[in-house]
PDB file of N, CA and C in Angstrom:
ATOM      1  N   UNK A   1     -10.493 -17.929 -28.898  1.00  0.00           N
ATOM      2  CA  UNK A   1     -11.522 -17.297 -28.113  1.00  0.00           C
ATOM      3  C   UNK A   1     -11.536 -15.799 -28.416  1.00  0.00           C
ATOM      4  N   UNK A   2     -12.564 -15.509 -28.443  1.00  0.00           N
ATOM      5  CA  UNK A   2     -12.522 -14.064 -28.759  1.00  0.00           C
ATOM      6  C   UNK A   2     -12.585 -12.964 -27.616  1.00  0.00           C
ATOM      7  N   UNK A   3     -12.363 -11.779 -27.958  1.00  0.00           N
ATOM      8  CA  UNK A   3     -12.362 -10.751 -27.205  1.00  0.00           C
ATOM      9  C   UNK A   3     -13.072  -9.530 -27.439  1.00  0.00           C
ATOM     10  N   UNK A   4     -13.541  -9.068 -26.262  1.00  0.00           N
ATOM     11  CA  UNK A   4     -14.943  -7.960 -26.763  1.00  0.00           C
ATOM     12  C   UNK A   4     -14.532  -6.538 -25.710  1.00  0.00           C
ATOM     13  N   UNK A   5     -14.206  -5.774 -26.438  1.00  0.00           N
ATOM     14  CA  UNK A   5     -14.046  -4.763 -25.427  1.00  0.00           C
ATOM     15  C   UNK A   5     -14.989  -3.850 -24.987  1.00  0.00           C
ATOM     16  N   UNK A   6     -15.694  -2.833 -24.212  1.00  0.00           N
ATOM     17  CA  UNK A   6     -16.823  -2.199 -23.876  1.00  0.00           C
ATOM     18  C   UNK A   6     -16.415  -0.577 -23.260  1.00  0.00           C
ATOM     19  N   UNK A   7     -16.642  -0.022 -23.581  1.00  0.00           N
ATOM     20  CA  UNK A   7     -16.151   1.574 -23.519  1.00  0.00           C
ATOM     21  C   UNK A   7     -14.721   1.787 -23.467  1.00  0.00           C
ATOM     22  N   UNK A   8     -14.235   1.338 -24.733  1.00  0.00           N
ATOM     23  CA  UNK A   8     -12.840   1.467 -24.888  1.00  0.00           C
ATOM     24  C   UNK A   8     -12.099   2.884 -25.196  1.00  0.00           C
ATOM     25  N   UNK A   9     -11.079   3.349 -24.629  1.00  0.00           N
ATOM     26  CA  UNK A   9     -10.445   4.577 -24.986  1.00  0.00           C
ATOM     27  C   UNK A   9      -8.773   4.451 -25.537  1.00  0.00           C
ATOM     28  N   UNK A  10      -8.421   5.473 -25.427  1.00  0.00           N
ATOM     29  CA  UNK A  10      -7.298   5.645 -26.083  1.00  0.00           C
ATOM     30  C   UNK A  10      -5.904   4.830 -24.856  1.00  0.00           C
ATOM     31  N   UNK A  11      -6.385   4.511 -23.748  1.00  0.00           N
ATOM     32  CA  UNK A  11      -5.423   4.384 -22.908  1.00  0.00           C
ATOM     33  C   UNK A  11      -6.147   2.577 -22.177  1.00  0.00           C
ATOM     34  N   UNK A  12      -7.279   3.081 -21.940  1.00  0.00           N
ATOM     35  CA  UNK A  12      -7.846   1.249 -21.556  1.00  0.00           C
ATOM     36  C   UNK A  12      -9.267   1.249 -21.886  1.00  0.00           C
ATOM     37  N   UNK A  13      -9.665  -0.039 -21.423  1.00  0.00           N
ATOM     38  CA  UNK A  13     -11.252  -0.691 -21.899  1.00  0.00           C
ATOM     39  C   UNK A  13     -12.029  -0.754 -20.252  1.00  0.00           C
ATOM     40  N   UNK A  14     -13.266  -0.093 -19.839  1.00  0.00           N
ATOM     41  CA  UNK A  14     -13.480   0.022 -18.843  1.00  0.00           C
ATOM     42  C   UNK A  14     -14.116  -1.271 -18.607  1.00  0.00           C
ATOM     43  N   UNK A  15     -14.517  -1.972 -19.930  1.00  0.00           N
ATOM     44  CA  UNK A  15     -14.826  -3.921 -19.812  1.00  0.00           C
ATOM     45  C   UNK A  15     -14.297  -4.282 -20.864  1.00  0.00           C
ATOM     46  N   UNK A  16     -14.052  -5.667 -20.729  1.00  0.00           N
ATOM     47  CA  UNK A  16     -13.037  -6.832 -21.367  1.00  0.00           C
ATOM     48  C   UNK A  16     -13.495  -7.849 -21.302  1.00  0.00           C
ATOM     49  N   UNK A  17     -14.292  -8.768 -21.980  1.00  0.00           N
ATOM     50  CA  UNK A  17     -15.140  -9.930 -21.850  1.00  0.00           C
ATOM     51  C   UNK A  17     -14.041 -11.251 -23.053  1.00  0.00           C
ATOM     52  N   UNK A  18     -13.288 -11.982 -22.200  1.00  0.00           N
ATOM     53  CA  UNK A  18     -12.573 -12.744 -22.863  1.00  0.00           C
ATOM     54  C   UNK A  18     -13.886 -14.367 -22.238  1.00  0.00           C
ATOM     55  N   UNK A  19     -13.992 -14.863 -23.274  1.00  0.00           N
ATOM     56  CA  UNK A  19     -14.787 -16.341 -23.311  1.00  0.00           C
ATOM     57  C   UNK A  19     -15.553 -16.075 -22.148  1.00  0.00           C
ATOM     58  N   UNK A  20     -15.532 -16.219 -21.465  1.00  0.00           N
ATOM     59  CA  UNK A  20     -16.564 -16.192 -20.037  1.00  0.00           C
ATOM     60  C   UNK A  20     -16.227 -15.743 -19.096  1.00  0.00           C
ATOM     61  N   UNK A  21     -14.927 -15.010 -19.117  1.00  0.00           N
ATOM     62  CA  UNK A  21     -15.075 -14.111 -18.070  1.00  0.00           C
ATOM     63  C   UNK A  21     -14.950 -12.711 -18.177  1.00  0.00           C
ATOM     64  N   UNK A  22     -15.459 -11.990 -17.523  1.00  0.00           N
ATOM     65  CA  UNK A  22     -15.643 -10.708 -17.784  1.00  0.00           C
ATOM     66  C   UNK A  22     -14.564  -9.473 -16.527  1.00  0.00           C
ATOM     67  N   UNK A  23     -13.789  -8.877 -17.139  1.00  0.00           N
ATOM     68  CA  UNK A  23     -12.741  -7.965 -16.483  1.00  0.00           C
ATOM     69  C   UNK A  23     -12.757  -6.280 -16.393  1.00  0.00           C
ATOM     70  N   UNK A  24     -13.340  -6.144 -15.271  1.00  0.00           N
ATOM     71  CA  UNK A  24     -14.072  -4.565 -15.383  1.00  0.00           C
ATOM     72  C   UNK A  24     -12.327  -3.543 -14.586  1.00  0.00           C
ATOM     73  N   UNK A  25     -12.170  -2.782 -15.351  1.00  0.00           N
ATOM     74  CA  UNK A  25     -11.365  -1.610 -14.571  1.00  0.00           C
ATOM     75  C   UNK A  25     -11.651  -1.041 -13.792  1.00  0.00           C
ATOM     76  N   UNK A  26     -10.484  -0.221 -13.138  1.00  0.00           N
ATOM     77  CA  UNK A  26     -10.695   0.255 -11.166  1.00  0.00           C
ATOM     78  C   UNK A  26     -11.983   1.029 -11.630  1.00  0.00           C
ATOM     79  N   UNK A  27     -12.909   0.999 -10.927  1.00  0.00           N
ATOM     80  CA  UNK A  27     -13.945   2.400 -11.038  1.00  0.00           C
ATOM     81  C   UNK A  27     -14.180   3.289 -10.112  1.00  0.00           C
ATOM     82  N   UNK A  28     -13.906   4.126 -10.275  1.00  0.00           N
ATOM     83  CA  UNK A  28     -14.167   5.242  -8.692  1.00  0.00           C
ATOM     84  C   UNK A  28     -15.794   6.286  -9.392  1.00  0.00           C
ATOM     85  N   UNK A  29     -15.575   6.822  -8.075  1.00  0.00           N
ATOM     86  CA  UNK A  29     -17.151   7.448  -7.933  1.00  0.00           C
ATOM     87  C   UNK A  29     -17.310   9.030  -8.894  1.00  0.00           C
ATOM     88  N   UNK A  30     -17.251   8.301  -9.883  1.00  0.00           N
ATOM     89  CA  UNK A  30     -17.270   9.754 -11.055  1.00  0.00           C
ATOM     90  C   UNK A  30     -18.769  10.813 -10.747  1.00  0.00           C
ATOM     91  N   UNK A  31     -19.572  10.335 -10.410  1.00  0.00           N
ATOM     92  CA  UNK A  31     -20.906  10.758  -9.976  1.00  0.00           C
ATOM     93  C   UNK A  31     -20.931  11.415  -8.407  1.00  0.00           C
ATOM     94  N   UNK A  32     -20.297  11.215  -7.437  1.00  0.00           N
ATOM     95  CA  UNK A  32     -20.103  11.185  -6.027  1.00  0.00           C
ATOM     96  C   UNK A  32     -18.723  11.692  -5.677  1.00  0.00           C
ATOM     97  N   UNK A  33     -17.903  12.172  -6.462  1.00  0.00           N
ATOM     98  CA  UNK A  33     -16.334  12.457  -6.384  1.00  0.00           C
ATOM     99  C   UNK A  33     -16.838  13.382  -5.386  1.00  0.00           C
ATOM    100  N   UNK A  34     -15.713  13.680  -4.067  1.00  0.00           N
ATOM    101  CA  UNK A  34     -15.389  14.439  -3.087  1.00  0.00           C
ATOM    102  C   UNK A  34     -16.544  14.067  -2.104  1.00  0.00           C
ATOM    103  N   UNK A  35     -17.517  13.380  -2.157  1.00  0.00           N
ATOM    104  CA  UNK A  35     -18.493  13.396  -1.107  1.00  0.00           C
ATOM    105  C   UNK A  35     -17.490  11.882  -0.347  1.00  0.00           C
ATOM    106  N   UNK A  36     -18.900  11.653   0.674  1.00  0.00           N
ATOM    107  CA  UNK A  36     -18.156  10.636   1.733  1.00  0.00           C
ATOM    108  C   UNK A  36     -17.582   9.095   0.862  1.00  0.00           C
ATOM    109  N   UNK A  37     -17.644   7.900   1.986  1.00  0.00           N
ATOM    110  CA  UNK A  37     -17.270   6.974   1.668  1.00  0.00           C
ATOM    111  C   UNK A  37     -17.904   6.091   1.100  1.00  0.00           C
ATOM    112  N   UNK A  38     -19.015   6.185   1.942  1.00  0.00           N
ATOM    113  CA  UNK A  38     -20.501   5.638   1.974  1.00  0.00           C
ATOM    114  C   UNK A  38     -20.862   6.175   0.235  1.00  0.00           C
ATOM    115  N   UNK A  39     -21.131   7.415   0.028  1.00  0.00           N
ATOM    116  CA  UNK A  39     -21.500   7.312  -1.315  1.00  0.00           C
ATOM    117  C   UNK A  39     -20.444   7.525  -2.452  1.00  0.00           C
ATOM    118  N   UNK A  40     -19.606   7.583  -2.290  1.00  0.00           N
ATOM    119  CA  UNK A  40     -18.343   6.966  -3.311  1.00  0.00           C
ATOM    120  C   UNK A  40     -18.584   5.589  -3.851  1.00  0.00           C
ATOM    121  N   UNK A  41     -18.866   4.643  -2.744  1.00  0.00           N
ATOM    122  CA  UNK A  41     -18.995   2.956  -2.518  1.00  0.00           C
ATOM    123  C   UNK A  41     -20.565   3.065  -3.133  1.00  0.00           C
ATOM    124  N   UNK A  42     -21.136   3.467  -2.597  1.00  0.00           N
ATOM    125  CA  UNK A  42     -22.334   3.266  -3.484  1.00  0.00           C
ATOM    126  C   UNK A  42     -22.763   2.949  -4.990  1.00  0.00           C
ATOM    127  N   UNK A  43     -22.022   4.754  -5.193  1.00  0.00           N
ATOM    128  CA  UNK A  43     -21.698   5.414  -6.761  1.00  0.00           C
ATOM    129  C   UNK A  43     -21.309   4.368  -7.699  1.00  0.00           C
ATOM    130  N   UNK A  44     -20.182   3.330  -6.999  1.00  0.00           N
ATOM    131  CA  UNK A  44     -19.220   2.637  -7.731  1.00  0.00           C
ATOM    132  C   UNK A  44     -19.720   1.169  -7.573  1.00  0.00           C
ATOM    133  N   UNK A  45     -20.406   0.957  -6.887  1.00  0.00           N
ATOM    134  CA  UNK A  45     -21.378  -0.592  -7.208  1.00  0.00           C
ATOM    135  C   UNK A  45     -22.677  -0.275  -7.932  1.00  0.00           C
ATOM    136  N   UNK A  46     -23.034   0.853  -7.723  1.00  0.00           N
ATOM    137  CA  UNK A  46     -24.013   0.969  -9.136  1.00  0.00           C
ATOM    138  C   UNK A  46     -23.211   0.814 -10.423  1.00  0.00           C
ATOM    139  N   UNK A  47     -22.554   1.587 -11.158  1.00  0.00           N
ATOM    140  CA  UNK A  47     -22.015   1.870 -12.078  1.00  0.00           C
ATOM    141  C   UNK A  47     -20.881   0.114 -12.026  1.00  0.00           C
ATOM    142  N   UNK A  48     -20.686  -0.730 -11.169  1.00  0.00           N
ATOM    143  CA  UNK A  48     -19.783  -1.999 -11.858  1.00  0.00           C
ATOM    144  C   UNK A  48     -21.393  -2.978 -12.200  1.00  0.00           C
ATOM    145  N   UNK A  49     -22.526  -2.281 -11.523  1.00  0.00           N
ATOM    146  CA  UNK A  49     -24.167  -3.419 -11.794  1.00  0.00           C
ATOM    147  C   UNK A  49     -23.842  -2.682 -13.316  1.00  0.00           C
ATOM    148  N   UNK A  50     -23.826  -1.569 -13.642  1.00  0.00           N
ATOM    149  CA  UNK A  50     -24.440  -1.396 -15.126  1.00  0.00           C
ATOM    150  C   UNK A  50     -23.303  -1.849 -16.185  1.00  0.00           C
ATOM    151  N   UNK A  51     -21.836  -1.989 -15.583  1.00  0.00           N
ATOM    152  CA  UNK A  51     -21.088  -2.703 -16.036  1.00  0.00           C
ATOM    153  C   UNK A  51     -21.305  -4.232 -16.630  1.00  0.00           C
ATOM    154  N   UNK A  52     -21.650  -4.875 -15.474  1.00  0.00           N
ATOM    155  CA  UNK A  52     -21.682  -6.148 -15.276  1.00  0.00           C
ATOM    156  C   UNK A  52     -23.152  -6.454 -16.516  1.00  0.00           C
ATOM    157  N   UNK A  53     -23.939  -5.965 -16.408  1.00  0.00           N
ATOM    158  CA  UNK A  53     -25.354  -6.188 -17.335  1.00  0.00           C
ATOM    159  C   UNK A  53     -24.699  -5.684 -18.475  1.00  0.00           C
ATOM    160  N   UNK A  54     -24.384  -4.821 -19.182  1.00  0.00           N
ATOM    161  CA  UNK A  54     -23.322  -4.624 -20.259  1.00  0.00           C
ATOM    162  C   UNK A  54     -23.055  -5.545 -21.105  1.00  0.00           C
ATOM    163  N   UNK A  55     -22.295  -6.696 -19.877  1.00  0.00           N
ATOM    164  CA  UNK A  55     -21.178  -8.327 -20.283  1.00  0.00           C
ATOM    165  C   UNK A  55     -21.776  -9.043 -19.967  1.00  0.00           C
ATOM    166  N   UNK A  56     -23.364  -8.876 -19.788  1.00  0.00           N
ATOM    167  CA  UNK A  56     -24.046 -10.346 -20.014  1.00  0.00           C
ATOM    168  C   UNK A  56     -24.099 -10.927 -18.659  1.00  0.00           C
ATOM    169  N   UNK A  57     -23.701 -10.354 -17.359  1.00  0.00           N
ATOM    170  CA  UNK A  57     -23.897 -10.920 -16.044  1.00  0.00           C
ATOM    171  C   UNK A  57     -24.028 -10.085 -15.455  1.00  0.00           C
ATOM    172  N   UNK A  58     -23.617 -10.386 -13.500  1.00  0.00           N
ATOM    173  CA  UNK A  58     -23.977  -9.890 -12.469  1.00  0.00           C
ATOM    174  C   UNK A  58     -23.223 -10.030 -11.503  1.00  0.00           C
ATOM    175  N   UNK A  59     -23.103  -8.982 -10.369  1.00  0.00           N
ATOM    176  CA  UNK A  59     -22.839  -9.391  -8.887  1.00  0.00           C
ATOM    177  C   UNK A  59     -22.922 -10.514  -8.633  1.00  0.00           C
ATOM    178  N   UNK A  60     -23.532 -12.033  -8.541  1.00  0.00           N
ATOM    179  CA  UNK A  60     -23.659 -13.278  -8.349  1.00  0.00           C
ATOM    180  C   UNK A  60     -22.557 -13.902  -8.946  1.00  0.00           C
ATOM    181  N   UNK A  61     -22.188 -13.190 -10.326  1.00  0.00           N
ATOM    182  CA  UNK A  61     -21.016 -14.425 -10.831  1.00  0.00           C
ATOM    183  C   UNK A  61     -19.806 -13.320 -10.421  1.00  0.00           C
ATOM    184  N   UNK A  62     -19.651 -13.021  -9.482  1.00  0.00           N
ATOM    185  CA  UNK A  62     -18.220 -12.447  -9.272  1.00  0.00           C
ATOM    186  C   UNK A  62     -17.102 -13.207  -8.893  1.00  0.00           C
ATOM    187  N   UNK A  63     -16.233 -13.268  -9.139  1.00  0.00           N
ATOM    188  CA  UNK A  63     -15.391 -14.369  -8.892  1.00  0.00           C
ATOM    189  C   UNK A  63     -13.694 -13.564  -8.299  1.00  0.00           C
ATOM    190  N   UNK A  64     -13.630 -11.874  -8.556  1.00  0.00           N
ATOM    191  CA  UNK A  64     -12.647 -11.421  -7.180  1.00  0.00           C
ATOM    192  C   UNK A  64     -12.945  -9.802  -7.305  1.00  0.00           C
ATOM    193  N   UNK A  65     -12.481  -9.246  -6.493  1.00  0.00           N
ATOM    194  CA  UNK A  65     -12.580  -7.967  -6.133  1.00  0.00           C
ATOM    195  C   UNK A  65     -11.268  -7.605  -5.698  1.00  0.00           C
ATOM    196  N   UNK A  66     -11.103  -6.285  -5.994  1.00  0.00           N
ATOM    197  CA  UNK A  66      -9.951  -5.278  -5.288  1.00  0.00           C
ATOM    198  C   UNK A  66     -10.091  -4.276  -5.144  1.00  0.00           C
ATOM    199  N   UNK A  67     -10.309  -3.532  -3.930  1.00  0.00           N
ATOM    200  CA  UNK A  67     -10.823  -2.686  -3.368  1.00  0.00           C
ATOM    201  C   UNK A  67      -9.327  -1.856  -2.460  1.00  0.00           C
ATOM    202  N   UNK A  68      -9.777  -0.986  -3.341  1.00  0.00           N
ATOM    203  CA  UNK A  68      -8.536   0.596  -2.897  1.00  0.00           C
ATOM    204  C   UNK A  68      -9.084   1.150  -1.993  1.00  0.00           C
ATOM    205  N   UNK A  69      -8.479   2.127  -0.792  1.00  0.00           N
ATOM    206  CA  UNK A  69      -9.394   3.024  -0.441  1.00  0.00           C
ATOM    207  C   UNK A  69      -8.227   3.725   0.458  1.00  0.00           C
ATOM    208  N   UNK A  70      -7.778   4.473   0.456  1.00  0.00           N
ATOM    209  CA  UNK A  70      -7.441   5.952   0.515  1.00  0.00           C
ATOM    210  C   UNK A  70      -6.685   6.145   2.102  1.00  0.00           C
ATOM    211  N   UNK A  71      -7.372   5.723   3.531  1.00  0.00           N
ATOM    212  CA  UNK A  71      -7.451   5.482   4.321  1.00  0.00           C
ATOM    213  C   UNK A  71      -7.892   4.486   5.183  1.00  0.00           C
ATOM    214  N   UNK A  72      -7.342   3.117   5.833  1.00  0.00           N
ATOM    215  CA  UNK A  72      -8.255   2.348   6.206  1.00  0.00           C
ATOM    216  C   UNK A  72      -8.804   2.580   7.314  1.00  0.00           C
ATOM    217  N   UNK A  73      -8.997   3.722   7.862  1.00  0.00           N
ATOM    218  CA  UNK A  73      -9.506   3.531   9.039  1.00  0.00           C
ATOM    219  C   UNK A  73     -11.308   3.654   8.162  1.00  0.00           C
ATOM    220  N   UNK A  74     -11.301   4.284   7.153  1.00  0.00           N
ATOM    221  CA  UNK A  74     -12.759   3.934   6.314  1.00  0.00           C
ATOM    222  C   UNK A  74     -13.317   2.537   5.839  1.00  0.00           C
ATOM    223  N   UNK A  75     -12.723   1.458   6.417  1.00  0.00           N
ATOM    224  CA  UNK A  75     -12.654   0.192   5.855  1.00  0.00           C
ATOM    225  C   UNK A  75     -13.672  -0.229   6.510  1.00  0.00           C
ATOM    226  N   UNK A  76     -14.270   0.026   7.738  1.00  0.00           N
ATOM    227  CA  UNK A  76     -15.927  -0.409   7.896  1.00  0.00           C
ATOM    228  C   UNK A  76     -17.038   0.577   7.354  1.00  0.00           C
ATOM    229  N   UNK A  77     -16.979   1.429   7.323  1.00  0.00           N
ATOM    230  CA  UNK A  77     -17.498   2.185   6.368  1.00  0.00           C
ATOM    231  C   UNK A  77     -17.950   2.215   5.093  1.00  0.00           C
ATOM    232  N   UNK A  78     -16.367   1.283   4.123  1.00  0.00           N
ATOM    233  CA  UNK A  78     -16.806   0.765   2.824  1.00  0.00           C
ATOM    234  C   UNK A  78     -17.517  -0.276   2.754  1.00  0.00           C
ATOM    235  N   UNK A  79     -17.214  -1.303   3.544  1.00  0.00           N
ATOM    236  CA  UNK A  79     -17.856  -2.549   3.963  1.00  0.00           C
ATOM    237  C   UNK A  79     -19.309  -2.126   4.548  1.00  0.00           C
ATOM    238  N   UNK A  80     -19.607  -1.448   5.027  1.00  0.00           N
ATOM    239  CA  UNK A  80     -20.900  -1.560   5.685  1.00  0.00           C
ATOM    240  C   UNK A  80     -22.153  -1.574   3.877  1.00  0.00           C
ATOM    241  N   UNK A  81     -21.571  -0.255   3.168  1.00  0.00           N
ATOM    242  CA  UNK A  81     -21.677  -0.922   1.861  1.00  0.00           C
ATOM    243  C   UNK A  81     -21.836  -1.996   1.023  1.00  0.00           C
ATOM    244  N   UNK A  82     -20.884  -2.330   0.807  1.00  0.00           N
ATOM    245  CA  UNK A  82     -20.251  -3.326   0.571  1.00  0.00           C
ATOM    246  C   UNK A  82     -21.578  -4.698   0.671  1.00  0.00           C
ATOM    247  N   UNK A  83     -21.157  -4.888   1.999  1.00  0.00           N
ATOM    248  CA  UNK A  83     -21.943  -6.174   2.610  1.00  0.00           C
ATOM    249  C   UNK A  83     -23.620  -6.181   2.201  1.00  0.00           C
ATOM    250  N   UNK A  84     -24.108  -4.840   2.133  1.00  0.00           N
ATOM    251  CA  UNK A  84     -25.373  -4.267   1.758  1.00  0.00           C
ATOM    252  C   UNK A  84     -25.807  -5.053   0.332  1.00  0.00           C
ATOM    253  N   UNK A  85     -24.388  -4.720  -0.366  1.00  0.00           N
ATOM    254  CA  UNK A  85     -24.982  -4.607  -1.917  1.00  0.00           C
ATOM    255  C   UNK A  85     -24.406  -6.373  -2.186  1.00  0.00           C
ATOM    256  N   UNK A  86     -23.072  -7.047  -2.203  1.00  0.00           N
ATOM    257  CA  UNK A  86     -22.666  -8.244  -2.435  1.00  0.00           C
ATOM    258  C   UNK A  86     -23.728  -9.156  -2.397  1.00  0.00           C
ATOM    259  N   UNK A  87     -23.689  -9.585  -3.553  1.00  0.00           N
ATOM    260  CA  UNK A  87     -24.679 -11.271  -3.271  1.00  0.00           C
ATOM    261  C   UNK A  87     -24.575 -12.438  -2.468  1.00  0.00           C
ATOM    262  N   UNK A  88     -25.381 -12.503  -1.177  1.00  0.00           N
ATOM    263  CA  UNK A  88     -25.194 -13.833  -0.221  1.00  0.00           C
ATOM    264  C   UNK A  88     -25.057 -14.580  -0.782  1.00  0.00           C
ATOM    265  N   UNK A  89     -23.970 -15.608  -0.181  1.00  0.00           N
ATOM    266  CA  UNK A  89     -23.889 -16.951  -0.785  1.00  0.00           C
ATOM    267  C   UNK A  89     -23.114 -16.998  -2.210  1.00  0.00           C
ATOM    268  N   UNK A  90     -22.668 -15.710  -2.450  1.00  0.00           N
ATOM    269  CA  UNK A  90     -21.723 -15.542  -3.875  1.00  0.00           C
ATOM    270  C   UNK A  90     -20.623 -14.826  -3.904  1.00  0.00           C
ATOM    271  N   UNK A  91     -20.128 -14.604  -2.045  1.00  0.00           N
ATOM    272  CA  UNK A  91     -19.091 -13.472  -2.435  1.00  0.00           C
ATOM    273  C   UNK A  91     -17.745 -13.837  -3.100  1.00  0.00           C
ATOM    274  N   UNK A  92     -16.944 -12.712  -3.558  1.00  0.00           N
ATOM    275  CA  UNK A  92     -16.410 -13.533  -4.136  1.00  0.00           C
ATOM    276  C   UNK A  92     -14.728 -13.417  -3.056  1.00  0.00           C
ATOM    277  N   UNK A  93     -13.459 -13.991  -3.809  1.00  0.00           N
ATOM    278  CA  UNK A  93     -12.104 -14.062  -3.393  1.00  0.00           C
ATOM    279  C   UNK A  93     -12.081 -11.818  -3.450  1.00  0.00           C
ATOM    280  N   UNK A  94     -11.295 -11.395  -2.777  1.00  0.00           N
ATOM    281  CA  UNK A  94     -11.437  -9.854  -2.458  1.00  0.00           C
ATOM    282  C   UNK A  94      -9.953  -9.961  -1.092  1.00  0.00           C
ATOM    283  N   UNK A  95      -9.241  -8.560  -1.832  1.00  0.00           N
ATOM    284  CA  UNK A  95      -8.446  -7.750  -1.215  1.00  0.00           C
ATOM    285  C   UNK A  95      -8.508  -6.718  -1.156  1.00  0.00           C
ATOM    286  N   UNK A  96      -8.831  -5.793   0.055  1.00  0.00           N
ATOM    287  CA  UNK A  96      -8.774  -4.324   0.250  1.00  0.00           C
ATOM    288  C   UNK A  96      -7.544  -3.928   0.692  1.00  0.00           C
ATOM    289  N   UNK A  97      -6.560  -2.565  -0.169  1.00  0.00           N
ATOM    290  CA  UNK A  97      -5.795  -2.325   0.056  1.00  0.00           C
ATOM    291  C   UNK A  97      -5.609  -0.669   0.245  1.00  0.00           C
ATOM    292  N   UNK A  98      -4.533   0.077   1.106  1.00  0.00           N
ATOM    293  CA  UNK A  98      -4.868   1.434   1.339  1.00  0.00           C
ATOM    294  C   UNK A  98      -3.835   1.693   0.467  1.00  0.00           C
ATOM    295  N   UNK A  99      -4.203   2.841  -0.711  1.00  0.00           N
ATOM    296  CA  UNK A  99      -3.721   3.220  -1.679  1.00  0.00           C
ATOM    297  C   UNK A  99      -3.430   4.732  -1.838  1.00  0.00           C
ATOM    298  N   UNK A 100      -2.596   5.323  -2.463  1.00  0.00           N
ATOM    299  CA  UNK A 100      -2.767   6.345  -2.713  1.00  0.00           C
ATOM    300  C   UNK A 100      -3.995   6.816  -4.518  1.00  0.00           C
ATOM    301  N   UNK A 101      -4.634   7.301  -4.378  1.00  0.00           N
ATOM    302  CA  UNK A 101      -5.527   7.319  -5.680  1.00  0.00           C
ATOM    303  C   UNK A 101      -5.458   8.482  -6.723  1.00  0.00           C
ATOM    304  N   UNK A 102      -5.824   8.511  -7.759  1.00  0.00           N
ATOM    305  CA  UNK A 102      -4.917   9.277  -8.804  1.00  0.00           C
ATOM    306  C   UNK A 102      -5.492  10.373  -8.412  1.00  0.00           C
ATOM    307  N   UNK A 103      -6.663  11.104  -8.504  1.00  0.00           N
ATOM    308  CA  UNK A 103      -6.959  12.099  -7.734  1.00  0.00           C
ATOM    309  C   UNK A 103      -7.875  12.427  -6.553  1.00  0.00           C
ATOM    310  N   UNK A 104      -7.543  13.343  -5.860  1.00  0.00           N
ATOM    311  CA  UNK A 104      -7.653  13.451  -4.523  1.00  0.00           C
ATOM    312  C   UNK A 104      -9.344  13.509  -3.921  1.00  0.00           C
ATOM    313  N   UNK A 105     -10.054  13.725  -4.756  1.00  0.00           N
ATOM    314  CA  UNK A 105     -11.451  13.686  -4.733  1.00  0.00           C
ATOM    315  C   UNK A 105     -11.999  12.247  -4.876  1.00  0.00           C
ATOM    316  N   UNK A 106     -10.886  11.423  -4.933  1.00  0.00           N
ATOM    317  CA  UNK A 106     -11.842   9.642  -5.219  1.00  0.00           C
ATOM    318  C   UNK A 106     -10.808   9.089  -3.733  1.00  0.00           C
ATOM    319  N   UNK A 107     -12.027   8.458  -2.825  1.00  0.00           N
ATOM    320  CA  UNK A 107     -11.134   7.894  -1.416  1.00  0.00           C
ATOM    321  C   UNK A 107     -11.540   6.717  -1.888  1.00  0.00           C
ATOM    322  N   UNK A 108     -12.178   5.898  -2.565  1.00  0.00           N
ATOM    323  CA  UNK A 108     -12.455   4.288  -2.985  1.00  0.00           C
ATOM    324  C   UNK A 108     -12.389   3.894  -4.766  1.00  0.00           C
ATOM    325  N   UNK A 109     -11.282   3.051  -4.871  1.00  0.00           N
ATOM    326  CA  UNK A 109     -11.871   2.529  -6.226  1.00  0.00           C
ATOM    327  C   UNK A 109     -12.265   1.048  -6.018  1.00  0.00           C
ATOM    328  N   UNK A 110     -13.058   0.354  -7.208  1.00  0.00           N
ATOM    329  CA  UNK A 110     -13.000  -1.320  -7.061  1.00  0.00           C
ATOM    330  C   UNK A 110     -12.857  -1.350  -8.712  1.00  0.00           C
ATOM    331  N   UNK A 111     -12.296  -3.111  -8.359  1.00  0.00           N
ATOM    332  CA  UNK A 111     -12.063  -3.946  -9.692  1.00  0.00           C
ATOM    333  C   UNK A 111     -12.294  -4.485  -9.351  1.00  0.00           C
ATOM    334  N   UNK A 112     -13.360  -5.061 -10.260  1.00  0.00           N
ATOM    335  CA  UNK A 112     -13.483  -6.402 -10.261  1.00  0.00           C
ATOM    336  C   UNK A 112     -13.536  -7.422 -11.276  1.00  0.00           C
ATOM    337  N   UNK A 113     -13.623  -8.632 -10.968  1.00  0.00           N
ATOM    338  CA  UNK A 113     -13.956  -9.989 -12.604  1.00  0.00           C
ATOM    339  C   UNK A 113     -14.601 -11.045 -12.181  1.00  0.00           C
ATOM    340  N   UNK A 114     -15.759 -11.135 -13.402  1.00  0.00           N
ATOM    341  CA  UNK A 114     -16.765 -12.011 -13.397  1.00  0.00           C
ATOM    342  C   UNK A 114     -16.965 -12.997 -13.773  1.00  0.00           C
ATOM    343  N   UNK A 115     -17.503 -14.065 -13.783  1.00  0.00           N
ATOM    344  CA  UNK A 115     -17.993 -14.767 -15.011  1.00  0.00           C
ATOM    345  C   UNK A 115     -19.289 -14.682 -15.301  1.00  0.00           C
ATOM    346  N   UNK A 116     -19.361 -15.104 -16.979  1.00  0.00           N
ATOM    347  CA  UNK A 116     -20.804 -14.566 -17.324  1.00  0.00           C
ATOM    348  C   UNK A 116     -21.728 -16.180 -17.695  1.00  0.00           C
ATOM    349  N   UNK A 117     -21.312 -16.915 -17.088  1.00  0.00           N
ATOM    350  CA  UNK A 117     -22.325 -18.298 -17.258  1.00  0.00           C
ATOM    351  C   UNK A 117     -21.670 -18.966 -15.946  1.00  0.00           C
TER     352      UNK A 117
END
């Protein structure tokens, strides 16, 4: 089976499309850094949609999530998000965990993995 990597650098691949499933790295809000939660979470489900179309799928074939975030008392906050953007009827397996994050201007990252058929 082959392997396809998608904005690869010297340290990781921000996508990884092995046979049909597709493996996106943590993404935090490179666009939205230091603003709230709400648009951190935003920032970063846009940018895993332009991911996901990239590898040939979508939000619908998600199959888990892991969701960092900084503080949980922001955990309805991300979710109010969250729930906004996720596809009914497709969510997928998901753990939110309170993390410390590499720098101090990102309070949310997500990972997630797809399949693309």
């Amino acid at each position: 089976m082959s392997i396809q990597r998608l904005e690869t650098g010297p340290r990781m691949s921000q996508v990884v499309v092995h046979g049909n499933t597709v493996y996106l790295a943590g993404v935090v809000a490179n666009n939205a850094a230091g603003e709230s939660v709400t648009k951190q979470t935003q920032d970063i489900l846009a940018t895993i949609d332009g991911h996901l179309a990239k590898a040939g799928t979508d939000k619908s074939k998600l199959l888990s999530a892991t969701i960092y975030i900084t503080d949980m008392k922001t955990f309805q906050e991300m979710n109010a998000v969250w729930d906004a953007w996720v596809s009914p009827g497709n969510t997928p397996a998901r753990a939110t965990v309170e993390a410390k994050l590499a720098a101090p201007q990102y309070t949310v990252e997500i990972m997630v993995v797809a399949a693309k058929s």
